[in-house]
PDB file of N, CA and C in Angstrom:
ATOM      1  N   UNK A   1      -2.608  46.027-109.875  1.00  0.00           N
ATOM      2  CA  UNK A   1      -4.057  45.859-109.805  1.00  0.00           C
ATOM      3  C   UNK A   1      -4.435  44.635-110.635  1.00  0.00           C
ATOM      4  N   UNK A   2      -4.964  43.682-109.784  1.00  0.00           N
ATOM      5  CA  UNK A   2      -5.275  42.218-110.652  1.00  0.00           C
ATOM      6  C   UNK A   2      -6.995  41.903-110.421  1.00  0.00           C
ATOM      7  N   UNK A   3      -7.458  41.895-111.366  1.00  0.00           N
ATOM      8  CA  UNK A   3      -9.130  41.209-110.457  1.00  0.00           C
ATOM      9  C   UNK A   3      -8.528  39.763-110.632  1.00  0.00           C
ATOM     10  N   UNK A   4      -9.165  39.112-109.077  1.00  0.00           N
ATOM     11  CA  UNK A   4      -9.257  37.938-108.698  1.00  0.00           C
ATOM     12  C   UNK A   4     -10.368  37.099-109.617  1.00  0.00           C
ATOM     13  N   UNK A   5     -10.468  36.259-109.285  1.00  0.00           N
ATOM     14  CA  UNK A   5     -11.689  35.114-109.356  1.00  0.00           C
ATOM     15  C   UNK A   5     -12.352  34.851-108.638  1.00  0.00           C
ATOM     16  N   UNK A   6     -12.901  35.951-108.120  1.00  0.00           N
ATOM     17  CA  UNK A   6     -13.992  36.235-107.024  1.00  0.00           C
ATOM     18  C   UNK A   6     -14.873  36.906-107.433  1.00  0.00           C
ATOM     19  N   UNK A   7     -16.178  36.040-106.711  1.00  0.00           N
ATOM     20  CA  UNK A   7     -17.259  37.015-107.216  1.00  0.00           C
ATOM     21  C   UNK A   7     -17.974  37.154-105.545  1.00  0.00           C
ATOM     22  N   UNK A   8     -18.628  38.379-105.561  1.00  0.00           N
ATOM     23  CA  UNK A   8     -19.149  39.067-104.057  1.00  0.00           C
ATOM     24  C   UNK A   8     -20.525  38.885-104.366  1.00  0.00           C
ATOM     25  N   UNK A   9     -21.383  38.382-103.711  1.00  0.00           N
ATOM     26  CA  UNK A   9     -22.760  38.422-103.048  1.00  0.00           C
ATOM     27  C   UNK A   9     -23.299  39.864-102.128  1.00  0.00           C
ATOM     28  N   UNK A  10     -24.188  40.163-103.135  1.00  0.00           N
ATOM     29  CA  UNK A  10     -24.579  41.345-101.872  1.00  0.00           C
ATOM     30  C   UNK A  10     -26.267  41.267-101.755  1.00  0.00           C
ATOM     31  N   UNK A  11     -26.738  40.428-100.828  1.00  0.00           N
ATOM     32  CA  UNK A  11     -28.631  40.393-100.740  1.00  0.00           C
ATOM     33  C   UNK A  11     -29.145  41.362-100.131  1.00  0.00           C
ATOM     34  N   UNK A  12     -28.567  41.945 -99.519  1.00  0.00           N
ATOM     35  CA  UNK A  12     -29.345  43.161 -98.487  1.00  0.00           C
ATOM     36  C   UNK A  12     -28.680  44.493 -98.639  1.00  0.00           C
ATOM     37  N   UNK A  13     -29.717  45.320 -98.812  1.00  0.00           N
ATOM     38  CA  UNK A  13     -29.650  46.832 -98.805  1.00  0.00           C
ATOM     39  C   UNK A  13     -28.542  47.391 -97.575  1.00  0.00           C
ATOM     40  N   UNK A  14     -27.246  46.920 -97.764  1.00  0.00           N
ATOM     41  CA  UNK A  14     -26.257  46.697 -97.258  1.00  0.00           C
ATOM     42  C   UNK A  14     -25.229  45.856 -96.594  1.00  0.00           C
ATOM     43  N   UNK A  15     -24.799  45.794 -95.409  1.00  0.00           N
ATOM     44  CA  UNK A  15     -23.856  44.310 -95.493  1.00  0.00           C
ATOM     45  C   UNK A  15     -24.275  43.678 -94.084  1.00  0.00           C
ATOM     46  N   UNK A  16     -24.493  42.483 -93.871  1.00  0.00           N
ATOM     47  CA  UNK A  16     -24.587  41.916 -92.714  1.00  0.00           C
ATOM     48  C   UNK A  16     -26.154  42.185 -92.317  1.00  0.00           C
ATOM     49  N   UNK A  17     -26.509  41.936 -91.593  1.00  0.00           N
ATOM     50  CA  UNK A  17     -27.801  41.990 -90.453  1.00  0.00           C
ATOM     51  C   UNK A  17     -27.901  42.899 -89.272  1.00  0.00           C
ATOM     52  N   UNK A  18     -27.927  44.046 -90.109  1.00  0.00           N
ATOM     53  CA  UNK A  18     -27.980  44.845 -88.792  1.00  0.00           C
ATOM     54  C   UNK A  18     -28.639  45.828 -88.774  1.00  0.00           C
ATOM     55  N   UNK A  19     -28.741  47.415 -87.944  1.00  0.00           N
ATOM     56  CA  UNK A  19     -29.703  48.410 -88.054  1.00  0.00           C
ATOM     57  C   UNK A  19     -29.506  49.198 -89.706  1.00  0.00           C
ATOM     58  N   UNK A  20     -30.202  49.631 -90.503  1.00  0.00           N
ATOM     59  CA  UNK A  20     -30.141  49.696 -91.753  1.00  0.00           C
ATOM     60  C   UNK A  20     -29.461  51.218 -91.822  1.00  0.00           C
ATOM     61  N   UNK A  21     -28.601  51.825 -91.094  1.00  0.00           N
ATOM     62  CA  UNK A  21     -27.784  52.836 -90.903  1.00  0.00           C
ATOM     63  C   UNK A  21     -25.955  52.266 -91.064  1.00  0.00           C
ATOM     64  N   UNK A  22     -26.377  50.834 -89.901  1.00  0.00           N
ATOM     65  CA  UNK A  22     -24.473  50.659 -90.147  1.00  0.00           C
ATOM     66  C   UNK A  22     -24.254  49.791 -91.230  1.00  0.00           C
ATOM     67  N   UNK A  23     -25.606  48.684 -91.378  1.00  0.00           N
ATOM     68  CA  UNK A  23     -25.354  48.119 -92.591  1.00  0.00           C
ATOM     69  C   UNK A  23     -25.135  48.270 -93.694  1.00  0.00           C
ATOM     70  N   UNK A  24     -25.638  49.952 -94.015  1.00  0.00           N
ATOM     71  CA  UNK A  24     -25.010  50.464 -95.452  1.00  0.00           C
ATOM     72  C   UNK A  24     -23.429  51.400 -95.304  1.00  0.00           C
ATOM     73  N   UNK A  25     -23.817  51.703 -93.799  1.00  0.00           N
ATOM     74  CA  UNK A  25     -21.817  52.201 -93.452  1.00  0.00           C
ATOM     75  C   UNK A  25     -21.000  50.870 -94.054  1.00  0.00           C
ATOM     76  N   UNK A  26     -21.211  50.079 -93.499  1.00  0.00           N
ATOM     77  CA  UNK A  26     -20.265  48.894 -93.815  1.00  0.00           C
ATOM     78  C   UNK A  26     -20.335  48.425 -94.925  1.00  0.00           C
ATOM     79  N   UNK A  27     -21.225  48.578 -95.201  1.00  0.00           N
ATOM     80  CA  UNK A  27     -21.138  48.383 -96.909  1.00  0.00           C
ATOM     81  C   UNK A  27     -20.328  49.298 -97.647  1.00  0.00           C
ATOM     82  N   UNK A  28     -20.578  50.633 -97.702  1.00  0.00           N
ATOM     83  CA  UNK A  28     -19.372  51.462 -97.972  1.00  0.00           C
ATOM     84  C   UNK A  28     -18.225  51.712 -97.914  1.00  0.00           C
ATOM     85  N   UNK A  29     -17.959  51.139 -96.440  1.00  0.00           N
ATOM     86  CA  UNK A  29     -16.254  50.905 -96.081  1.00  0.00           C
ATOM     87  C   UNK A  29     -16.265  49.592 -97.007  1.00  0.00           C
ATOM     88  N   UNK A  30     -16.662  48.369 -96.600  1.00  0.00           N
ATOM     89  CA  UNK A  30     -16.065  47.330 -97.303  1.00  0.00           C
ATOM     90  C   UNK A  30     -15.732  47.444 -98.857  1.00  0.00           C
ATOM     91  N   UNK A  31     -16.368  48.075 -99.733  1.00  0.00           N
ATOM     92  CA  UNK A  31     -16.244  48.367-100.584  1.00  0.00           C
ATOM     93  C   UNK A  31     -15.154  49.208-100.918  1.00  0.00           C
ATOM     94  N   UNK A  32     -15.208  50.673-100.030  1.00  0.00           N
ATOM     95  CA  UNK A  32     -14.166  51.309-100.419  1.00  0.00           C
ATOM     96  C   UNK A  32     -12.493  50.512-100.126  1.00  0.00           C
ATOM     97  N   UNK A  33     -12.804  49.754 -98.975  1.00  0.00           N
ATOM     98  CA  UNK A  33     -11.162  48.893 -98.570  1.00  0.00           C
ATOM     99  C   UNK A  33     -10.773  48.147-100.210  1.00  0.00           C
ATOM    100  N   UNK A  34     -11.934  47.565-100.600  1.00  0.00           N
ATOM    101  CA  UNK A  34     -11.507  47.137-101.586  1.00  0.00           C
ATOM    102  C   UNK A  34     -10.872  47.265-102.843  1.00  0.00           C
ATOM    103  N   UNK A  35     -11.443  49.075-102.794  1.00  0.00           N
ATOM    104  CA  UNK A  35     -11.101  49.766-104.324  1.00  0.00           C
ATOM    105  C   UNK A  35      -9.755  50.423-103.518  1.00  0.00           C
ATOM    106  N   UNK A  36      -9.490  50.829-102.526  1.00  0.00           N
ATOM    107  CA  UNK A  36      -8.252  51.438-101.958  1.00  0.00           C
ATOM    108  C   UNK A  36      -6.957  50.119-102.102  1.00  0.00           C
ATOM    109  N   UNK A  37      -7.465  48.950-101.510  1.00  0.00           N
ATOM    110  CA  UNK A  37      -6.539  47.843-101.551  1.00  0.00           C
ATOM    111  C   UNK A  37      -6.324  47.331-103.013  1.00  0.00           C
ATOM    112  N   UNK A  38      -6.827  47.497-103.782  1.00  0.00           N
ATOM    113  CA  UNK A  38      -6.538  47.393-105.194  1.00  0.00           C
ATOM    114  C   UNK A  38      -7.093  45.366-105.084  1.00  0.00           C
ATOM    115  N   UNK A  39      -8.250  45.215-104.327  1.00  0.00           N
ATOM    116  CA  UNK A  39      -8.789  43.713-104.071  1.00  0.00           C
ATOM    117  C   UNK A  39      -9.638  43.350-104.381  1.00  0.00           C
ATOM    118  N   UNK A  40      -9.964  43.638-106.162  1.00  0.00           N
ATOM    119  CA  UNK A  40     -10.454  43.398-107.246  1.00  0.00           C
ATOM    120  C   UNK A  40     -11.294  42.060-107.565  1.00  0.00           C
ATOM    121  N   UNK A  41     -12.285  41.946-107.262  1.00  0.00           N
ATOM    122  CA  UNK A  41     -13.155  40.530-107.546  1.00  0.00           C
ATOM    123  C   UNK A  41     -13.594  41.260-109.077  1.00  0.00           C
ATOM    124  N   UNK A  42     -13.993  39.913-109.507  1.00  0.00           N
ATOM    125  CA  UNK A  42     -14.674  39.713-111.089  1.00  0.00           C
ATOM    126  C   UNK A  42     -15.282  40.140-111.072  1.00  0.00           C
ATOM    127  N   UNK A  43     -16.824  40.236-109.996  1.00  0.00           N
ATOM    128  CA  UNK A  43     -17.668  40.877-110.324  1.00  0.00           C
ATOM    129  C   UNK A  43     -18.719  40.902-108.580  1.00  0.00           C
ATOM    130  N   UNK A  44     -19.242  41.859-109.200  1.00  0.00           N
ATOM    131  CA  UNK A  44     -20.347  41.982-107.389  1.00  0.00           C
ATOM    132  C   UNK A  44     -21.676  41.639-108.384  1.00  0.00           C
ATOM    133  N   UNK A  45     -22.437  40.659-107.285  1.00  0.00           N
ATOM    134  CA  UNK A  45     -23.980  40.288-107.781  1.00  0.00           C
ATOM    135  C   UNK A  45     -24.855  41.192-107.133  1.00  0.00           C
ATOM    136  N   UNK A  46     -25.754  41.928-107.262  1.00  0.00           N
ATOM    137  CA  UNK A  46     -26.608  42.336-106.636  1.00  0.00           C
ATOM    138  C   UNK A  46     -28.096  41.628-106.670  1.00  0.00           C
ATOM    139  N   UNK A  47     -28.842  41.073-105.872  1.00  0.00           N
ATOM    140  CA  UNK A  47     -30.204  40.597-105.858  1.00  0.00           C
ATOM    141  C   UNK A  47     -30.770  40.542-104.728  1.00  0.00           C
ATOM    142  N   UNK A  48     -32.169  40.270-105.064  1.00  0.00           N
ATOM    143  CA  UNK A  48     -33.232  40.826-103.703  1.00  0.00           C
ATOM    144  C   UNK A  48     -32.807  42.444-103.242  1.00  0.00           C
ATOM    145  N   UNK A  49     -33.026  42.337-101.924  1.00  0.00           N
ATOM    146  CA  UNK A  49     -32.842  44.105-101.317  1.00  0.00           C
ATOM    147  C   UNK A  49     -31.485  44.601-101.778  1.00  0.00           C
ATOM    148  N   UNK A  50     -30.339  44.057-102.131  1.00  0.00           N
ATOM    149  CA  UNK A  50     -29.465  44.199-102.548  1.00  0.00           C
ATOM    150  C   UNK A  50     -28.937  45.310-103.447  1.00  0.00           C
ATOM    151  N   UNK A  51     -30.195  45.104-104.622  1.00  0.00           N
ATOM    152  CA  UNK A  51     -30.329  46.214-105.832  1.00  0.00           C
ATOM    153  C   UNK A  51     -30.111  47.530-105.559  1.00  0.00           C
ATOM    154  N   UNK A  52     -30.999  47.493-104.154  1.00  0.00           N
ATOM    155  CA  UNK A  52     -30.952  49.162-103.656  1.00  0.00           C
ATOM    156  C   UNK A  52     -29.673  50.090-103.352  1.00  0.00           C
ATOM    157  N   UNK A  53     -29.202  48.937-103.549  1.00  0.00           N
ATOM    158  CA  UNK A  53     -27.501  50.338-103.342  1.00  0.00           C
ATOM    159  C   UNK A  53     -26.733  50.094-104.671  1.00  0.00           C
ATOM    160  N   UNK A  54     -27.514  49.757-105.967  1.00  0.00           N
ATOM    161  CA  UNK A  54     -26.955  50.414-107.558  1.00  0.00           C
ATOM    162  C   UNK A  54     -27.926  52.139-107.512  1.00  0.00           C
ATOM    163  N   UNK A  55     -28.955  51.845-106.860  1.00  0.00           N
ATOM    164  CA  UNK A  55     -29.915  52.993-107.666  1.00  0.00           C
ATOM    165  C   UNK A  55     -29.940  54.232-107.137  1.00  0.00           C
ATOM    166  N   UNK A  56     -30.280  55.510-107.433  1.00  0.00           N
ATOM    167  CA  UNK A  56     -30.367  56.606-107.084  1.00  0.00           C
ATOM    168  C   UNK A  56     -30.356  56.407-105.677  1.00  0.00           C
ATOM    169  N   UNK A  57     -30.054  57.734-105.002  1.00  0.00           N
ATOM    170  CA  UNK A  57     -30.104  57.931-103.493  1.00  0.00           C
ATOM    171  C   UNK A  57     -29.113  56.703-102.786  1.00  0.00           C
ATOM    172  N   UNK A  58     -28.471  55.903-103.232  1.00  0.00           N
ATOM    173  CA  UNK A  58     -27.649  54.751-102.761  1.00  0.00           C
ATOM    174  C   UNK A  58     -26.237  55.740-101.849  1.00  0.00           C
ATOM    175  N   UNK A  59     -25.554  54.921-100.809  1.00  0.00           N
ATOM    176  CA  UNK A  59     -24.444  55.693-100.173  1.00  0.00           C
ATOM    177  C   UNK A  59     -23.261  55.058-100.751  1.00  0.00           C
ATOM    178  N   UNK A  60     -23.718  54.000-101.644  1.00  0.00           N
ATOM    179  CA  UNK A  60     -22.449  53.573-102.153  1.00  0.00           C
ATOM    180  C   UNK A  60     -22.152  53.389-103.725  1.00  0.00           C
ATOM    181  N   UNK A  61     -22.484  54.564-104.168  1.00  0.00           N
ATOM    182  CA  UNK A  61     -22.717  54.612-106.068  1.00  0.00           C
ATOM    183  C   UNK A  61     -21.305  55.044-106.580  1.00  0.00           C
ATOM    184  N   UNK A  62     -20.566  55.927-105.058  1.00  0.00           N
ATOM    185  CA  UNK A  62     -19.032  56.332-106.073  1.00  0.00           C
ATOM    186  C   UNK A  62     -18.289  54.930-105.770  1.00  0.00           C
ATOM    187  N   UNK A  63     -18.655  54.063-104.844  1.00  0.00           N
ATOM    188  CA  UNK A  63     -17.627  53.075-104.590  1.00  0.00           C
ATOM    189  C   UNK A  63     -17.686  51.946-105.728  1.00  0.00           C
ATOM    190  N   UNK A  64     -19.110  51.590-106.133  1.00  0.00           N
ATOM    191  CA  UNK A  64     -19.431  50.624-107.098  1.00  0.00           C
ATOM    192  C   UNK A  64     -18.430  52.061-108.357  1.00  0.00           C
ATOM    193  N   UNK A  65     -18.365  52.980-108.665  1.00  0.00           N
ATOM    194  CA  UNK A  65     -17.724  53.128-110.125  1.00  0.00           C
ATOM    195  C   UNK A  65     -16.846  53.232-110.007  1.00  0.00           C
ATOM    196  N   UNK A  66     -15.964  53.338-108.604  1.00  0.00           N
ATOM    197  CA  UNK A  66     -14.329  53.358-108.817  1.00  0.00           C
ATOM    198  C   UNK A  66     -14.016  51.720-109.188  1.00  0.00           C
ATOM    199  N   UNK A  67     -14.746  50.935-108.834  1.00  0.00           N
ATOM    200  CA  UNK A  67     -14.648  49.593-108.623  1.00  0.00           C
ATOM    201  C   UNK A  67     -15.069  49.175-110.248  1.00  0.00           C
ATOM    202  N   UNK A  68     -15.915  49.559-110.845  1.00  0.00           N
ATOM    203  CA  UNK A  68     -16.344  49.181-112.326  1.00  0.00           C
ATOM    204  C   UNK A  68     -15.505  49.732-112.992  1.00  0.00           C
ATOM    205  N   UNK A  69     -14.886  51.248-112.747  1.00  0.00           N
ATOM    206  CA  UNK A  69     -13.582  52.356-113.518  1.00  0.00           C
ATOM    207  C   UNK A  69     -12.328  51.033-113.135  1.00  0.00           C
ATOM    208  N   UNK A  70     -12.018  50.177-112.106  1.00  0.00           N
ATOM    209  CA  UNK A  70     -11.090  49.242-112.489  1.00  0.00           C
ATOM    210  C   UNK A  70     -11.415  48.021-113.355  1.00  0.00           C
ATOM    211  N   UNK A  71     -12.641  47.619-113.610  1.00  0.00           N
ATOM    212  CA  UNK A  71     -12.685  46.624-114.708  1.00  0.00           C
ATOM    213  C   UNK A  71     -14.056  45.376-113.899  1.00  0.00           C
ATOM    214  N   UNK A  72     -14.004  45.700-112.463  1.00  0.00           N
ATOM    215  CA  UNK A  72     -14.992  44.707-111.795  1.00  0.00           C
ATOM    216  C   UNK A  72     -16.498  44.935-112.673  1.00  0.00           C
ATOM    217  N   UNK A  73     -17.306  43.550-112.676  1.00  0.00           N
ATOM    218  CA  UNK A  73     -18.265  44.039-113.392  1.00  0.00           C
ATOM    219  C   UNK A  73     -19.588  43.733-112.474  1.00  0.00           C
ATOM    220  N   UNK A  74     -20.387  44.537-111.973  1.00  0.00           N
ATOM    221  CA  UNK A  74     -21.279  44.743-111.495  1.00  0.00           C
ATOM    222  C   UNK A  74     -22.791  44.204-111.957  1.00  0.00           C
ATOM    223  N   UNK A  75     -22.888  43.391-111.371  1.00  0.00           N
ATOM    224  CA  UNK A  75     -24.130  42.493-112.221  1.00  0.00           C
ATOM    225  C   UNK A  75     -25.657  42.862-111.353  1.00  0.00           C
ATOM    226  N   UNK A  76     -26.526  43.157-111.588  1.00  0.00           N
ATOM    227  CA  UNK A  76     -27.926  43.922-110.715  1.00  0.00           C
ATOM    228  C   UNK A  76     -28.967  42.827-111.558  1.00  0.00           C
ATOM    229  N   UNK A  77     -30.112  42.628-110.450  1.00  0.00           N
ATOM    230  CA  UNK A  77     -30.973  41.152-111.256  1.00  0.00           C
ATOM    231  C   UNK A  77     -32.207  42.263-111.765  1.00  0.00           C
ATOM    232  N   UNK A  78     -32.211  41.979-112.566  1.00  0.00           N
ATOM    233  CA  UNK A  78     -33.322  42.566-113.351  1.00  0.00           C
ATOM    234  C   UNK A  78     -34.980  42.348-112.542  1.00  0.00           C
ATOM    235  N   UNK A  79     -34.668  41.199-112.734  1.00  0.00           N
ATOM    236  CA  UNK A  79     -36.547  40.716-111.699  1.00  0.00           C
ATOM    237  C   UNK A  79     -36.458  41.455-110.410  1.00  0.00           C
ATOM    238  N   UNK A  80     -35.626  41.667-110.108  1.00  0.00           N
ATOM    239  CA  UNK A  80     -35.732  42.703-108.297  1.00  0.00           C
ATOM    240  C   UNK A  80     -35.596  43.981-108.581  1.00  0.00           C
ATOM    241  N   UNK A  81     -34.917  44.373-110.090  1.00  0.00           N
ATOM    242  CA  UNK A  81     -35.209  45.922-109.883  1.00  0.00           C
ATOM    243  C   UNK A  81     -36.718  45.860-110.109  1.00  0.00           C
ATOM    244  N   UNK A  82     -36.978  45.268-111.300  1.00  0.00           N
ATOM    245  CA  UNK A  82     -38.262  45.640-111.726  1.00  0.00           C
ATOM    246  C   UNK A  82     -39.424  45.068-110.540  1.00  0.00           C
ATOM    247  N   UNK A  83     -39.094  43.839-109.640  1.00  0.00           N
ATOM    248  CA  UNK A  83     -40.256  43.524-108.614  1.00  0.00           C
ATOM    249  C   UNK A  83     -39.921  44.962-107.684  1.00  0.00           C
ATOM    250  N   UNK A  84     -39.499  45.574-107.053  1.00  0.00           N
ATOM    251  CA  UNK A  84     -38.902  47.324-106.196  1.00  0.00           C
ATOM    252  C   UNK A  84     -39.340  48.226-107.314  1.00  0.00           C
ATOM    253  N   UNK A  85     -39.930  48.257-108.786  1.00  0.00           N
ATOM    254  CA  UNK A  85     -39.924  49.101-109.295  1.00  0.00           C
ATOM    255  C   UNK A  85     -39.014  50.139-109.433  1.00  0.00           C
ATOM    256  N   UNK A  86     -37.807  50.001-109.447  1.00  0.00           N
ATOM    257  CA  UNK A  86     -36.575  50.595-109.444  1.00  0.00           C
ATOM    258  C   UNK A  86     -35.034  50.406-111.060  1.00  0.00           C
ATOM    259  N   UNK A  87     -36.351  49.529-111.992  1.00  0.00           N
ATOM    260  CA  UNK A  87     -35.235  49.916-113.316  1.00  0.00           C
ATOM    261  C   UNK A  87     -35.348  50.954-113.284  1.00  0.00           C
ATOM    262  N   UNK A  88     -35.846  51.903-113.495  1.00  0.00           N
ATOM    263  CA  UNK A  88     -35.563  53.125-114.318  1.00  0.00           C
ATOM    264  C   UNK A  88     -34.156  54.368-113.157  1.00  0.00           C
ATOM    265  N   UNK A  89     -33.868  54.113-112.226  1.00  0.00           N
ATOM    266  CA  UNK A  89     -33.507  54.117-111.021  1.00  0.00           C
ATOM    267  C   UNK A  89     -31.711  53.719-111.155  1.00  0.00           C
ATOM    268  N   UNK A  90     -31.455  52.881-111.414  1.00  0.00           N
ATOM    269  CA  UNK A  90     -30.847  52.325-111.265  1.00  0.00           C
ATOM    270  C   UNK A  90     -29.142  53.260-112.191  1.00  0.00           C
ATOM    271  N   UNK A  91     -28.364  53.039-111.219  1.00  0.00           N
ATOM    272  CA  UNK A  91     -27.157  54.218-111.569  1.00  0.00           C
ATOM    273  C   UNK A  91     -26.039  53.386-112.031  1.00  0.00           C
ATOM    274  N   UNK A  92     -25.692  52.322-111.276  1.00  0.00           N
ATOM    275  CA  UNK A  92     -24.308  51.516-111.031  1.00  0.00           C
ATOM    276  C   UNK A  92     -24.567  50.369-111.844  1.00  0.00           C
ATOM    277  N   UNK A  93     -23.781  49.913-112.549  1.00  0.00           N
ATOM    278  CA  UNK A  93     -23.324  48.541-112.843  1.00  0.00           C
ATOM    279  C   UNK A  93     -24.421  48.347-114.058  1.00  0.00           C
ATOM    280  N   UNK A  94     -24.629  46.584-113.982  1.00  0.00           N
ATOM    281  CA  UNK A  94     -25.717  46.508-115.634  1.00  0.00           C
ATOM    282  C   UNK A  94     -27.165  45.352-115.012  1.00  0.00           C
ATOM    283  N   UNK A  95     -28.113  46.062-115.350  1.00  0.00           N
ATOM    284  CA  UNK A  95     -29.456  45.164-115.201  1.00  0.00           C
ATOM    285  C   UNK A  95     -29.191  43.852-116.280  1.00  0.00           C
ATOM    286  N   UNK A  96     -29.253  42.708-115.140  1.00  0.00           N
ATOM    287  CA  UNK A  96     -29.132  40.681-115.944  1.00  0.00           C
ATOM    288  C   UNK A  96     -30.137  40.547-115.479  1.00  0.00           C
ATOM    289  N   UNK A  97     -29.977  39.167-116.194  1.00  0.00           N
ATOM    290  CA  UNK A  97     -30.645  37.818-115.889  1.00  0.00           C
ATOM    291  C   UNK A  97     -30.398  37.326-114.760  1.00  0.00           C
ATOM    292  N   UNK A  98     -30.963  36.393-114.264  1.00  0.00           N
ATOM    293  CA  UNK A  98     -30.835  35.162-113.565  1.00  0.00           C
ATOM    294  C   UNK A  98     -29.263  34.375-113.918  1.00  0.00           C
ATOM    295  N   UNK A  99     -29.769  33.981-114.938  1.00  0.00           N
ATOM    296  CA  UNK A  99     -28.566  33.120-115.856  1.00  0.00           C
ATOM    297  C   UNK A  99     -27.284  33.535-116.049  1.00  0.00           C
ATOM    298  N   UNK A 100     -27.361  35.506-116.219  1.00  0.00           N
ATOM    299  CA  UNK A 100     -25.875  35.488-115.925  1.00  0.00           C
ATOM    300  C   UNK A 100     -25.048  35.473-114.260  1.00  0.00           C
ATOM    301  N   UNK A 101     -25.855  35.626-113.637  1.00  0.00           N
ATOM    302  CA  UNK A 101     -25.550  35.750-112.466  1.00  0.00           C
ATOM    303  C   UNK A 101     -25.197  34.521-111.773  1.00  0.00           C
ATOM    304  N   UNK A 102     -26.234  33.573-112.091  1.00  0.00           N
ATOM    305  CA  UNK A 102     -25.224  32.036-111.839  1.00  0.00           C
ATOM    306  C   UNK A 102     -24.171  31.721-112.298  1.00  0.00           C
ATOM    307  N   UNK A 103     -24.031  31.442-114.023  1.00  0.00           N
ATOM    308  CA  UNK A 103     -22.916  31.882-114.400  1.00  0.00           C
ATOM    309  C   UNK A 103     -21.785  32.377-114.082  1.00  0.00           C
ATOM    310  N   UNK A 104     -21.714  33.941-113.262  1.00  0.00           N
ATOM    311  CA  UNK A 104     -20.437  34.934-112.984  1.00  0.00           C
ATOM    312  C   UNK A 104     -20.167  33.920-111.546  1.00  0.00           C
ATOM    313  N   UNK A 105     -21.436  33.187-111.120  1.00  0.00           N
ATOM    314  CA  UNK A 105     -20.773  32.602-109.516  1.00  0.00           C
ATOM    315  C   UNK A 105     -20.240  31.057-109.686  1.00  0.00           C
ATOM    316  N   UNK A 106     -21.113  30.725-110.915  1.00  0.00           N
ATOM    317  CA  UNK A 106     -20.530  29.012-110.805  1.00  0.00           C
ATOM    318  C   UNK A 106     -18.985  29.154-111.311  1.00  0.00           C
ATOM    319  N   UNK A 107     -18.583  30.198-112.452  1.00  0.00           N
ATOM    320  CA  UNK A 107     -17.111  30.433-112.818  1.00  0.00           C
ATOM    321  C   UNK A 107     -16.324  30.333-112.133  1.00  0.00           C
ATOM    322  N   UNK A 108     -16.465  31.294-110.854  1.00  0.00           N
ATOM    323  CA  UNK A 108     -15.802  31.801-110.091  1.00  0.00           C
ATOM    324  C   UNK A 108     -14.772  30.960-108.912  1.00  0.00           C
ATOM    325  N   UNK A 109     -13.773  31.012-108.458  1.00  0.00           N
ATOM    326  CA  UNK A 109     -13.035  30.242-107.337  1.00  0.00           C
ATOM    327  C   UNK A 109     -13.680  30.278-106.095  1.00  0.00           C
ATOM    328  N   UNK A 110     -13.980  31.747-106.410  1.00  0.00           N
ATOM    329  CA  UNK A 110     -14.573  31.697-104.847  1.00  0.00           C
ATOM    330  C   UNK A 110     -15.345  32.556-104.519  1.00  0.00           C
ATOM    331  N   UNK A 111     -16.997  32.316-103.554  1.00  0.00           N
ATOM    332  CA  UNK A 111     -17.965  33.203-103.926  1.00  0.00           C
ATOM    333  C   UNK A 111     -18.077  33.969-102.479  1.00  0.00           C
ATOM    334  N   UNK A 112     -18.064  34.979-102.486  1.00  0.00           N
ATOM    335  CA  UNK A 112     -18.157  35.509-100.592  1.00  0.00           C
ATOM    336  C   UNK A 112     -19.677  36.167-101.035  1.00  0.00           C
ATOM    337  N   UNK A 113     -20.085  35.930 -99.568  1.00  0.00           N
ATOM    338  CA  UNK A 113     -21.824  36.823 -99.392  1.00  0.00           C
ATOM    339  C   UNK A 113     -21.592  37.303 -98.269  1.00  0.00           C
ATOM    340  N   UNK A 114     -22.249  38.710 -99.096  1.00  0.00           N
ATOM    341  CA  UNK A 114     -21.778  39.722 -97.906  1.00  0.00           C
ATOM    342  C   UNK A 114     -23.413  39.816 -96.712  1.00  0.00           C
TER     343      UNK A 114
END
């Protein structure tokens, strides 16, 4: 088990552009392939609609902690929980800045958006 030098983009209340049923399926699988494949990025960004799958009622809260229980660090933008009114909400990973979140992506080798 190695984390890469990858950091994951996630803007939407699941993955891709699609009906807001498969887009959070696929968000769940992709995630879980990842914690099953042992294919460890540095860290997942969450911002904009994105946030919504750290916080309560999310379909993908055990996948973000098997994924943080390996060391990935889960970054959630503070200005979008709080513009959704959803700090207090919020289950998975750690409420940032702006600044760290550029940061975890300018570091990084390589940035995928999901």
């Amino acid at each position: 088990m190695a984390i890469e030098n990858v950091v994951i983009v996630i803007n939407n209340n699941g993955m891709g552009v699609a009906e807001k049923m498969l887009s959070r399926k696929l968000a769940r699988t992709y995630l879980g392939v990842l914690d099953a494949a042992d294919m460890l990025p540095r860290a997942v960004c969450l911002y904009a609609e994105g946030v919504k799958l750290a916080v309560k009622g999310s379909n993908v809260l055990e996948e973000f902690e098997a994924l943080t229980a390996k060391g990935v660090d889960l970054l959630v933008c503070t200005t979008c929980l709080n513009h959704f009114g959803l700090m207090g909400d919020l289950q998975a990973g750690r409420a940032v800045g702006m600044k760290e979140m550029v940061e975890a992506q300018w570091g990084a080798a390589k940035v995928i958006t999901l």
